[in-house]
Structure formats: structure tokens, C-alpha cells
Protein backbone atom coordinates (compact mmCIF):
# COMPACT_ATOMS: atom_id res chain seq x y z
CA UNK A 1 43.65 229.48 126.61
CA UNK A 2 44.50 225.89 124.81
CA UNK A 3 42.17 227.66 121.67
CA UNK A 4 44.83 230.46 121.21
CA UNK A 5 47.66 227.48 121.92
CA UNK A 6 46.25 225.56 118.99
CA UNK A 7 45.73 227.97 116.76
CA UNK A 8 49.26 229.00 117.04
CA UNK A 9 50.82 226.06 117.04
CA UNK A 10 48.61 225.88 113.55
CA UNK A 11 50.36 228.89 112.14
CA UNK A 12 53.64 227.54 113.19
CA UNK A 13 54.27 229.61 116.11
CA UNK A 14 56.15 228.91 119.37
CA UNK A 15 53.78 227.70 122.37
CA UNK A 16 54.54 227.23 126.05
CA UNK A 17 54.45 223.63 125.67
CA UNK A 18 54.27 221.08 122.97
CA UNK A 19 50.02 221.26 122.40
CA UNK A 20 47.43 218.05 122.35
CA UNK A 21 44.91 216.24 120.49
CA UNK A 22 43.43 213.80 121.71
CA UNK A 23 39.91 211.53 121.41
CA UNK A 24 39.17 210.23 124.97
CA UNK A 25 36.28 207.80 125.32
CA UNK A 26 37.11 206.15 128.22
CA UNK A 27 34.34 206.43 131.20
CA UNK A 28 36.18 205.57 133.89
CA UNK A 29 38.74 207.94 133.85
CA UNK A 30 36.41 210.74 132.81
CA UNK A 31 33.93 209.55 135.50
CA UNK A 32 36.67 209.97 137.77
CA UNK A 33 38.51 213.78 137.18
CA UNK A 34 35.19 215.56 136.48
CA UNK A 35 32.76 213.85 139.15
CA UNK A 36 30.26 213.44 135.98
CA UNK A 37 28.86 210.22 134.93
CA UNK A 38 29.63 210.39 130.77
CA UNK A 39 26.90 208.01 130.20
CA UNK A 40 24.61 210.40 131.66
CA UNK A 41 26.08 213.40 130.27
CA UNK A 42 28.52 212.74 127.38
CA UNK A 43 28.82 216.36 126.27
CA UNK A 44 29.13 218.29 130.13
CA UNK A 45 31.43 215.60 131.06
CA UNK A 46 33.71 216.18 128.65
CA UNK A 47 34.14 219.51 127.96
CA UNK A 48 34.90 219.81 131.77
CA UNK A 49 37.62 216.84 131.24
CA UNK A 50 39.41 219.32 128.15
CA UNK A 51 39.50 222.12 130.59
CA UNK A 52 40.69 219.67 133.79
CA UNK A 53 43.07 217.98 130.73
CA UNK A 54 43.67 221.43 129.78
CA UNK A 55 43.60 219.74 125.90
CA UNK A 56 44.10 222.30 122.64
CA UNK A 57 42.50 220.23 120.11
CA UNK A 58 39.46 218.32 120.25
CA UNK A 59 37.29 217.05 116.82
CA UNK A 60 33.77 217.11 118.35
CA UNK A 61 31.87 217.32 121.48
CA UNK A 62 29.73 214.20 121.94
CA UNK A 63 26.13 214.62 121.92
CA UNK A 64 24.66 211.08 123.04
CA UNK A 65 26.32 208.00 124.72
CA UNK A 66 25.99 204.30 123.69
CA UNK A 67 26.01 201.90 126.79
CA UNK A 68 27.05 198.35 126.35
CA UNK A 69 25.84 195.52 128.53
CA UNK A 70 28.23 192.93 129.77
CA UNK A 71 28.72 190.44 126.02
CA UNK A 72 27.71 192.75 124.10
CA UNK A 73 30.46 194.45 121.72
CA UNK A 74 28.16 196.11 119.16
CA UNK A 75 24.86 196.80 118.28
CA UNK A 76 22.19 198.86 115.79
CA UNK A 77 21.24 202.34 116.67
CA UNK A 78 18.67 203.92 114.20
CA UNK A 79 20.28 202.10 110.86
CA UNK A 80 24.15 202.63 112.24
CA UNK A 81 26.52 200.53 113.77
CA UNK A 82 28.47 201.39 116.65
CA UNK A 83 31.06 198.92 118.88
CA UNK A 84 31.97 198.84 122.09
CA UNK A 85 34.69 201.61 122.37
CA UNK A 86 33.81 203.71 125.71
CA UNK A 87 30.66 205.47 126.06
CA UNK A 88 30.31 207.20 122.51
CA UNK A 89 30.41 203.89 120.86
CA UNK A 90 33.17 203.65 117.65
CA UNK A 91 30.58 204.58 114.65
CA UNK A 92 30.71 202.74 111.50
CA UNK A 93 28.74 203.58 108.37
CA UNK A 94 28.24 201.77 105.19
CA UNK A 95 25.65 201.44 103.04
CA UNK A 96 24.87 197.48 101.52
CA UNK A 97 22.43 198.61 98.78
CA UNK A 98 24.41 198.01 95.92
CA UNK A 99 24.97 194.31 94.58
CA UNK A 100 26.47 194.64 91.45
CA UNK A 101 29.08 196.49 89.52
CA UNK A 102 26.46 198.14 87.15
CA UNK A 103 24.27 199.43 90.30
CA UNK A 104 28.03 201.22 91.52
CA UNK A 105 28.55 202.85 88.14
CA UNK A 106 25.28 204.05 87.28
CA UNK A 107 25.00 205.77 91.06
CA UNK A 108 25.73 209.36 90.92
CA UNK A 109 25.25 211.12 94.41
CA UNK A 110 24.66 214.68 93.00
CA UNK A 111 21.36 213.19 91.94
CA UNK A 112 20.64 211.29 94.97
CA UNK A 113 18.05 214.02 96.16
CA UNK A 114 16.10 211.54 98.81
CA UNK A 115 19.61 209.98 100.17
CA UNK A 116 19.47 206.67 98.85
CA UNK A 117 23.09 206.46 101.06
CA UNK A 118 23.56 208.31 104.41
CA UNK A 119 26.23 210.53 103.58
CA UNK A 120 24.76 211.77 100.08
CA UNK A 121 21.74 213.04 101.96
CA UNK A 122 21.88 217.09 102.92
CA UNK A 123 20.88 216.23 106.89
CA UNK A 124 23.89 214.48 107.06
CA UNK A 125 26.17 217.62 106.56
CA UNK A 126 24.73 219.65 107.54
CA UNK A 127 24.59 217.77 111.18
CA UNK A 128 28.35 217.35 110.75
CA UNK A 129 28.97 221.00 110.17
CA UNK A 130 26.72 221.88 113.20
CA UNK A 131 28.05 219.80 115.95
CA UNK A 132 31.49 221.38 114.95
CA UNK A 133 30.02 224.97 115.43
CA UNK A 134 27.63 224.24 118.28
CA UNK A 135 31.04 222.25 120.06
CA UNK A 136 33.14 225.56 119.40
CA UNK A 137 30.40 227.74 121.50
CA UNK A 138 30.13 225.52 123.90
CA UNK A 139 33.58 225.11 124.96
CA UNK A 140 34.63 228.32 124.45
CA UNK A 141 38.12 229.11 124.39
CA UNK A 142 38.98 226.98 126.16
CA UNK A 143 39.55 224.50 123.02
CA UNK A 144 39.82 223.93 119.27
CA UNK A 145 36.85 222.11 117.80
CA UNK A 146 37.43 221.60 114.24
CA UNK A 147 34.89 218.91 113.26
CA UNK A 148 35.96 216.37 110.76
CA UNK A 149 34.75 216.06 107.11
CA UNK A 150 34.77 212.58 107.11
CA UNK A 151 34.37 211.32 103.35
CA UNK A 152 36.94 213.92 101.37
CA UNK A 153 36.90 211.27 98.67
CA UNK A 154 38.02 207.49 98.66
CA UNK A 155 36.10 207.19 102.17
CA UNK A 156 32.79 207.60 100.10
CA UNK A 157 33.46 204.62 98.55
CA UNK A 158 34.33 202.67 101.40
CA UNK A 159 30.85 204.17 102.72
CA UNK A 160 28.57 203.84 99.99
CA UNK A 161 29.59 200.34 98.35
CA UNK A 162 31.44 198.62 101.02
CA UNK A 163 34.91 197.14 100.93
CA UNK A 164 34.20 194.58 98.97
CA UNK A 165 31.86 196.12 95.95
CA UNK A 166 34.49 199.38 95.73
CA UNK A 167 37.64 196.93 95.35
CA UNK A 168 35.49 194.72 93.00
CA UNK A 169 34.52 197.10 90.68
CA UNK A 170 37.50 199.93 90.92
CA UNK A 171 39.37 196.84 89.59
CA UNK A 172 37.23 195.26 87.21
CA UNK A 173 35.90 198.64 85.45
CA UNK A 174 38.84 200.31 86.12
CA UNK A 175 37.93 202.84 83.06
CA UNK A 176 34.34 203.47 84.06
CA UNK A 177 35.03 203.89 87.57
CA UNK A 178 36.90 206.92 86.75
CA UNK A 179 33.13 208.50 86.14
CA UNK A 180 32.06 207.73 89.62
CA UNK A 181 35.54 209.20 91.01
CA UNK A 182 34.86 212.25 88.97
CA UNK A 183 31.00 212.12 90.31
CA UNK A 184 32.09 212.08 93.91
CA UNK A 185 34.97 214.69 93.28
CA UNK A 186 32.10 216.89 92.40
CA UNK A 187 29.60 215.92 95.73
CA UNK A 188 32.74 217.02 97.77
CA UNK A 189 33.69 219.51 96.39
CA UNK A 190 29.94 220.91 97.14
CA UNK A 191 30.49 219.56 100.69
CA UNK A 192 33.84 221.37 101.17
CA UNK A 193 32.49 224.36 100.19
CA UNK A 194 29.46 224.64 102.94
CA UNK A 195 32.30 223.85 105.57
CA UNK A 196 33.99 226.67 104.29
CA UNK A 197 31.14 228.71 103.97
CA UNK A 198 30.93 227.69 107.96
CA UNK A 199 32.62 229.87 110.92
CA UNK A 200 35.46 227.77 111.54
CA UNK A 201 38.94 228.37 111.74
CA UNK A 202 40.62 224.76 110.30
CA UNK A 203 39.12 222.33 108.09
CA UNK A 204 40.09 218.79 109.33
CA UNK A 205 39.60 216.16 106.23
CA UNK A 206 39.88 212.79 106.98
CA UNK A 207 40.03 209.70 103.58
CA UNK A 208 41.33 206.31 104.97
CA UNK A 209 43.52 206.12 101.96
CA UNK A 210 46.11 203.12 103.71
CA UNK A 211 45.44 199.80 105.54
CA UNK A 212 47.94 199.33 108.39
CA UNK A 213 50.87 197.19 106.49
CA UNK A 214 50.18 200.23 103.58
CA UNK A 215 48.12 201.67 100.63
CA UNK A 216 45.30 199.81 99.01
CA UNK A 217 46.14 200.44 95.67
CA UNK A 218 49.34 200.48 93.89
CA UNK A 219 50.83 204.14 94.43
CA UNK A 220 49.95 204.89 91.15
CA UNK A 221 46.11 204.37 91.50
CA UNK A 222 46.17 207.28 94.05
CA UNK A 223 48.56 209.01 91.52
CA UNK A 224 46.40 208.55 88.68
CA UNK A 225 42.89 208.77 90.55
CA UNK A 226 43.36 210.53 94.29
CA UNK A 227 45.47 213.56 94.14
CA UNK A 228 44.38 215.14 91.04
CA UNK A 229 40.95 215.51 91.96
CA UNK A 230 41.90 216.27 96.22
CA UNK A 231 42.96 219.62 94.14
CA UNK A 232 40.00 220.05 93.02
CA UNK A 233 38.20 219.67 96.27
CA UNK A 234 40.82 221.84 98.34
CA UNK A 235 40.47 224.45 96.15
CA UNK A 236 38.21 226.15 97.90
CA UNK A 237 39.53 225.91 101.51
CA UNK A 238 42.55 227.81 99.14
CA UNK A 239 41.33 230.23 97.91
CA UNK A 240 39.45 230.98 102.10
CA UNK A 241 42.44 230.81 103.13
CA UNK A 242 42.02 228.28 105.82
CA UNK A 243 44.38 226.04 106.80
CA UNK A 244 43.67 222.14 105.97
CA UNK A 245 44.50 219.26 107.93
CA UNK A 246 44.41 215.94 106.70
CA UNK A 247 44.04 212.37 108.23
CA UNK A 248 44.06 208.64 107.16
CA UNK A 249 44.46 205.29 109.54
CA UNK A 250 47.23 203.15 108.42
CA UNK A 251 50.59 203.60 106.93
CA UNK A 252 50.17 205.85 104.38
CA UNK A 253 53.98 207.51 104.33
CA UNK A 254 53.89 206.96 100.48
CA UNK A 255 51.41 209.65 99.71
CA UNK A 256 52.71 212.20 102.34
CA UNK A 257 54.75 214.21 99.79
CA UNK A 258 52.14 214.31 97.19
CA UNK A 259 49.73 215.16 100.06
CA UNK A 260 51.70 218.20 100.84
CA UNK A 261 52.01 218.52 96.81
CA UNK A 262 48.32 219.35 96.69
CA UNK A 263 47.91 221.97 99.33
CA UNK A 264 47.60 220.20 103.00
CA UNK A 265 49.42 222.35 105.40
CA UNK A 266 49.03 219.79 108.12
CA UNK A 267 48.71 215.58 108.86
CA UNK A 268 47.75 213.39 111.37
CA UNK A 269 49.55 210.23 111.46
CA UNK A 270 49.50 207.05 112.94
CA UNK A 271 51.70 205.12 115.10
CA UNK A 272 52.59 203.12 111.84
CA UNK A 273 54.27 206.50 109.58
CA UNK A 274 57.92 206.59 111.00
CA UNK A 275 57.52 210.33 112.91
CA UNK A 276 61.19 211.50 112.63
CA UNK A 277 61.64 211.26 108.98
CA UNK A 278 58.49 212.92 108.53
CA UNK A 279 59.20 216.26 111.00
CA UNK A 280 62.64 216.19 109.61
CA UNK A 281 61.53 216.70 106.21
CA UNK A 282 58.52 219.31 107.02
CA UNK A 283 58.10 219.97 110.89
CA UNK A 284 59.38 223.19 109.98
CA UNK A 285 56.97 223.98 107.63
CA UNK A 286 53.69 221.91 108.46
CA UNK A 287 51.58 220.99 111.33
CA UNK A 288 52.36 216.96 112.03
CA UNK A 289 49.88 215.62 115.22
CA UNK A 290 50.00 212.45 116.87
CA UNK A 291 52.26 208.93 116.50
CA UNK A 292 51.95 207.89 120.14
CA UNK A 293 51.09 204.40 120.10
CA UNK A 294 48.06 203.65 122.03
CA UNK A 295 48.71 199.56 122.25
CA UNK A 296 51.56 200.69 124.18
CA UNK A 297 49.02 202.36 126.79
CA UNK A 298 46.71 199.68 126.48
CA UNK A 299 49.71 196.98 127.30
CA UNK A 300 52.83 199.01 128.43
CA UNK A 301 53.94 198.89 131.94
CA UNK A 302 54.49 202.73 133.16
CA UNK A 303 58.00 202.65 131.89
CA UNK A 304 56.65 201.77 128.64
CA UNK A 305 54.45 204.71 128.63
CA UNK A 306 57.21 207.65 129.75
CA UNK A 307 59.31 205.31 126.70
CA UNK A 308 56.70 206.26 124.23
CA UNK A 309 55.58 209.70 125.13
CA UNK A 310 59.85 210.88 125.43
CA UNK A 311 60.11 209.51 122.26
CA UNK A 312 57.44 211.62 120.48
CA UNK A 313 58.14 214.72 122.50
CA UNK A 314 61.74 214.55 122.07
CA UNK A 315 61.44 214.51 117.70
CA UNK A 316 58.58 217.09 118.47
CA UNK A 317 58.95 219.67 120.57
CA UNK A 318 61.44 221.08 118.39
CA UNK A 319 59.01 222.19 115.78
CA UNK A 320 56.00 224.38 116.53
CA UNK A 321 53.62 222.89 114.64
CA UNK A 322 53.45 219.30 116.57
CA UNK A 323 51.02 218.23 118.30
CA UNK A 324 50.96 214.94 120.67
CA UNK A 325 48.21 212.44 120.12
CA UNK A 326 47.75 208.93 121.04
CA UNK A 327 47.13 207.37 117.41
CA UNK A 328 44.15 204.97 117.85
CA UNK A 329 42.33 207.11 120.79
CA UNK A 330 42.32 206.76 124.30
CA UNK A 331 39.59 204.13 124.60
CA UNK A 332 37.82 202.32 127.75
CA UNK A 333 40.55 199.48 127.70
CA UNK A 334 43.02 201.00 128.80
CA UNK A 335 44.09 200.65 132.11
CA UNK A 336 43.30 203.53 134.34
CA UNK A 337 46.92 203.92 136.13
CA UNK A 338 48.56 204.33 132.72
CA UNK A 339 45.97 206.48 131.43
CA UNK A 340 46.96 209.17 134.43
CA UNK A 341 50.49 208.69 133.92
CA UNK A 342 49.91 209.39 130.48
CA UNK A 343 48.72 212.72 131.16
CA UNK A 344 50.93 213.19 133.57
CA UNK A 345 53.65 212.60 131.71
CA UNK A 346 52.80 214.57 128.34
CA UNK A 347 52.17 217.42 130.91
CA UNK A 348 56.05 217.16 132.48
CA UNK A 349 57.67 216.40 129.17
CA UNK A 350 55.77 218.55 126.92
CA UNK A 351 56.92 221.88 128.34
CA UNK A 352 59.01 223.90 126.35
């Protein structure tokens, strides 16, 4: 079962074949290998793609669709954004209630009891932490579904102040904006806890912490701010002794030691982190998904596609704990013959 391959692979244990996690959201394709229309039935259609796809990892099971007419790339669905991405819609979040420094500083989510912002508001957990468990029973063991705690810490304040209004006032009240870090350490570290408290076997925490060309902040804000309080927050998952996977877009290969340094036993990375310096270092030790570069799928010729997926194999399937993954999903755009040969091709090189 690709459940018993993942988990092993987790633990650092020899598999058959190198495992996979993936995100597919493209309809066609889906459409296509299961006979199921995923705009009809996002949830059956998938979890009979997995089993087809015979995939080990997969974050969540989708529960509704989002169907785009022909111009339109995004639109509002009950107060949340999605854009056109395949028939789950890419999901974006953030809160434009605060217009001032002052308002940022004076919000403290532990005492936002009617969830002024979405993701300070009980519901919204506790909906995360059920489609994780409700996905697990309905696939079975057939595959890992972990979830995804979405807003470990510097995600919140992408979230709740936007872009703009965080980067304003974490550099204009540098001092005081410590308080707020410290308030939001605390709201996660409540949140981590009731994922603990869940039944599930790996706690996948996700902060975009980089920007493609790097970090956001000088290392030393992250040095000074981040990691001292992500120990605070994965101190529970600890002391369960579950194992904790972590995620950020972007290049974020400055923070991977002190990443490990705090407790992660596992990272996704994107195609942007250089992969063999990074399983060279701690493949042997930690669980390191992903690095296949999905532009390359989206604009490769075949050749360009066996290129990519050899290369990733080849650094990975010499440590148990890798997993393949195309970095930024496999979304609608990308043309259906390489998407197959994809497959395909992770399937023949893959094996061990």
C-alpha cells in the first residue's frame, strides 16, 4: 500500500521505489484515467486517480471544485479568492482590514474570539484538521493524507495584514512588532497542539518564509525573530513524537540548517533550493520531497521531461527518505502528453 510506502520512507527506511507527492489539479488528465468528471466530483475523482497513480503522499482530498468560464482567471467565492489553476481553484487568503501600523500592533489574535481575520477564527481549524482526517478514511491505505497547517508563523502575517502592511510595519516598528510575533507564536502554538491532539501520523507545516530570488528579510530577521519562537511551536509535535515536515515556496536554502536546528525532520523544496547539496548534507538523515521543476512540464519537450525527472531520481533514490514532487503542482496547463510521460517516467526511473 503507497500509506505503508510513505510512512517508511518517513522513518528513513528502504522502499521498492523512490515514493511521490504530488498536487494534481489538472481536469483533463484526471477526466481521462478515472472516467470521472472532477468538476462534478472533485473528491471520487481523485482518490481513484492516487490509487490509478498509485501516489504515497497526498495533502488533502478536495471537497468542492471551482469552474472557470472562458476569460475568466479568478473570481470571489464566499469572501475568498481563488484563480484559475484546474478545477480546485489556487486559494488565496488575506485579510485587508487593517490600514495602519497602530491597527497591526494593537491586534492580538488570542483575543479575536468572533474572527475578526479568517484564520484566527476556531471554524477555520478546526475545518483544516477535519478534511485531513476525513481524507485519511476515505482513501484508506491506499495513501498518506497529512493535511497542511498552513500559517506556522510568518504566513499569518502575510494573511492577516497583507504584504504590504506586514513589510511596512515589521520595518518601521521593528521593536513593537516583536509583541505581535510573540502574540502569534502563542495562537500557533494553540493551533499545533489540536493537530497534535488529532489522529494523524505527520504534521506537515507550511510558512512562505522566501520569495523566489530568496528570503524577505535579511537572514538575521529570521535569526532574531523566526526560529526561536518555531521552537516554541514544535515543541509539542516533540514531545508526541511525530515527525514534522516543513514547507516554504521560494529559495529559502539559507534557513535549511537552522530549520533542521530547531527540530524539522523533513522539507519540501522547490525547484529553486539546489537538491544535491541539500541530500548530500542530510538525505541520510531527513526526509527531502520534491525539486522537479514543473515549468519544465509545462514547456519541456518529452526529452526535457525524462532530463528533469533522471536528474532528481538519480541524487534521490539513493536516500530513503526522498520523495519526487513536481515543485509548483501539476496544474491544468500543462500539456496532456507530457503530463503521461511524466508519470510514466517517474514510474520506470523511480524503481529501486
Amino acid at each position: 500500500m503507497s500509506k505503508k510506502r510513505a510512512l517508511k520512507a518517513m522513518n528513513l527506511e528502504a522502499t521498492d521505489r523512490v515514493p511521490s507527492q504530488e498536487w494534481i489539479d489538472h481536469p483533463e488528465f484526471v477526466k481521462k484515467i478515472t472516467g470521472i468528471d472532477p468538476f462534478e466530483h472533485p473528491d471520487t475523482a481523485i482518490i481513484k486517480a492516487l490509487k490509478i497513480l498509485d501516489i504515497d503522499w497526498y495533502v488533502n482530498i478536495p471537497e468542492i471544485s471551482h469552474k472557470f468560464i472562458d476569460g475568466e482567471s479568478s473570481k470571489i467565492v464566499d469572501g475568498v479568492q481563488y484563480t484559475e489553476w484546474g478545477f480546485t481553484g489556487s486559494q488565496w487568503e488575506e485579510d485587508d482590514i487593517f490600514k495602519t501600523e497602530e491597527e497591526i500592533l494593537a491586534y492580538n489574535p488570542m483575543k479575536d474570539t468572533e474572527g475578526r481575520i479568517r484564520i484566527a477564527a476556531k471554524e477555520y481549524r478546526k475545518e483544516r484538521i477535519d478534511q485531513c482526517i476525513n481524507g485519511q478514511k476515505m482513501v484508506g491505505d491506499s495513501t498518506l493524507i497529512t493535511g497542511l497547517y498552513y500559517t506556522t508563523l510568518f504566513q499569518n502575517f502575510i494573511m492577516a495584514f497583507g504584504w504590504e502592511m506586514f513589510l511596512i510595519t515589521a520595518k518601521l516598528e521593528p521593536v513593537r512588532f516583536k509583541e505581535t510575533i510573540k502574540r502569534f507564536t502563542e495562537f500557533s502554538i494553540r493551533n499545533i497542539e489540536e493537530w497534535v491532539a488529532a489522529d494523524t501520523d505527520i504534521i506537515f507545516c507550511h510558512d512562505d518564509l522566501a520569495l523566489t530570488r530568496g528570503l524577505v528579510f535579511p537572514k538575521e530577521w529570521y535569526d532574531e525573530n523566526i526560529f526561536p519562537n518555531y521552537e516554541k511551536i514544535f515543541d509539542p509535535i516533540k514531545k508526541a513524537g511525530k515527525k514534522l515536515i516543513f514547507v516554504s515556496d521560494g529559495n529559502y536554502s539559507e534557513l535549511i540548517d537552522d530549520l533542521f536546528a530547531v527540530g524539522v525532520d523533513g522539507l519540501m523544496v522547490d525547484n529553486y533550493v539546489e537538491l544535491e547539496s541539500v541530500l548530500k548534507k542530510y538525505g541520510k538523515r531527513k526526509v527531502i520531497c520534491g525539486n522537479v521543476d514543473s515549468r519544465i512540464l509545462t514547456a519541456g519537450t518529452k526529452e526535457d521531461v525524462y532530463n528533469e525527472v533522471e536528474r532528481c531520481m538519480e541524487l534521490g533514490k539513493r536516500y530513503p527518505g526522498y520523495f519526487i514532487r513536481a515543485a509548483g503542482d501539476l496544474p491544468h496547463n500543462i500539456p496532456l502528453e507530457n503530463l503521461e510521460y511524466y508519470f510514466d517516467i517517474c514510474r520506470k526511473l523511480g524503481r529501486r
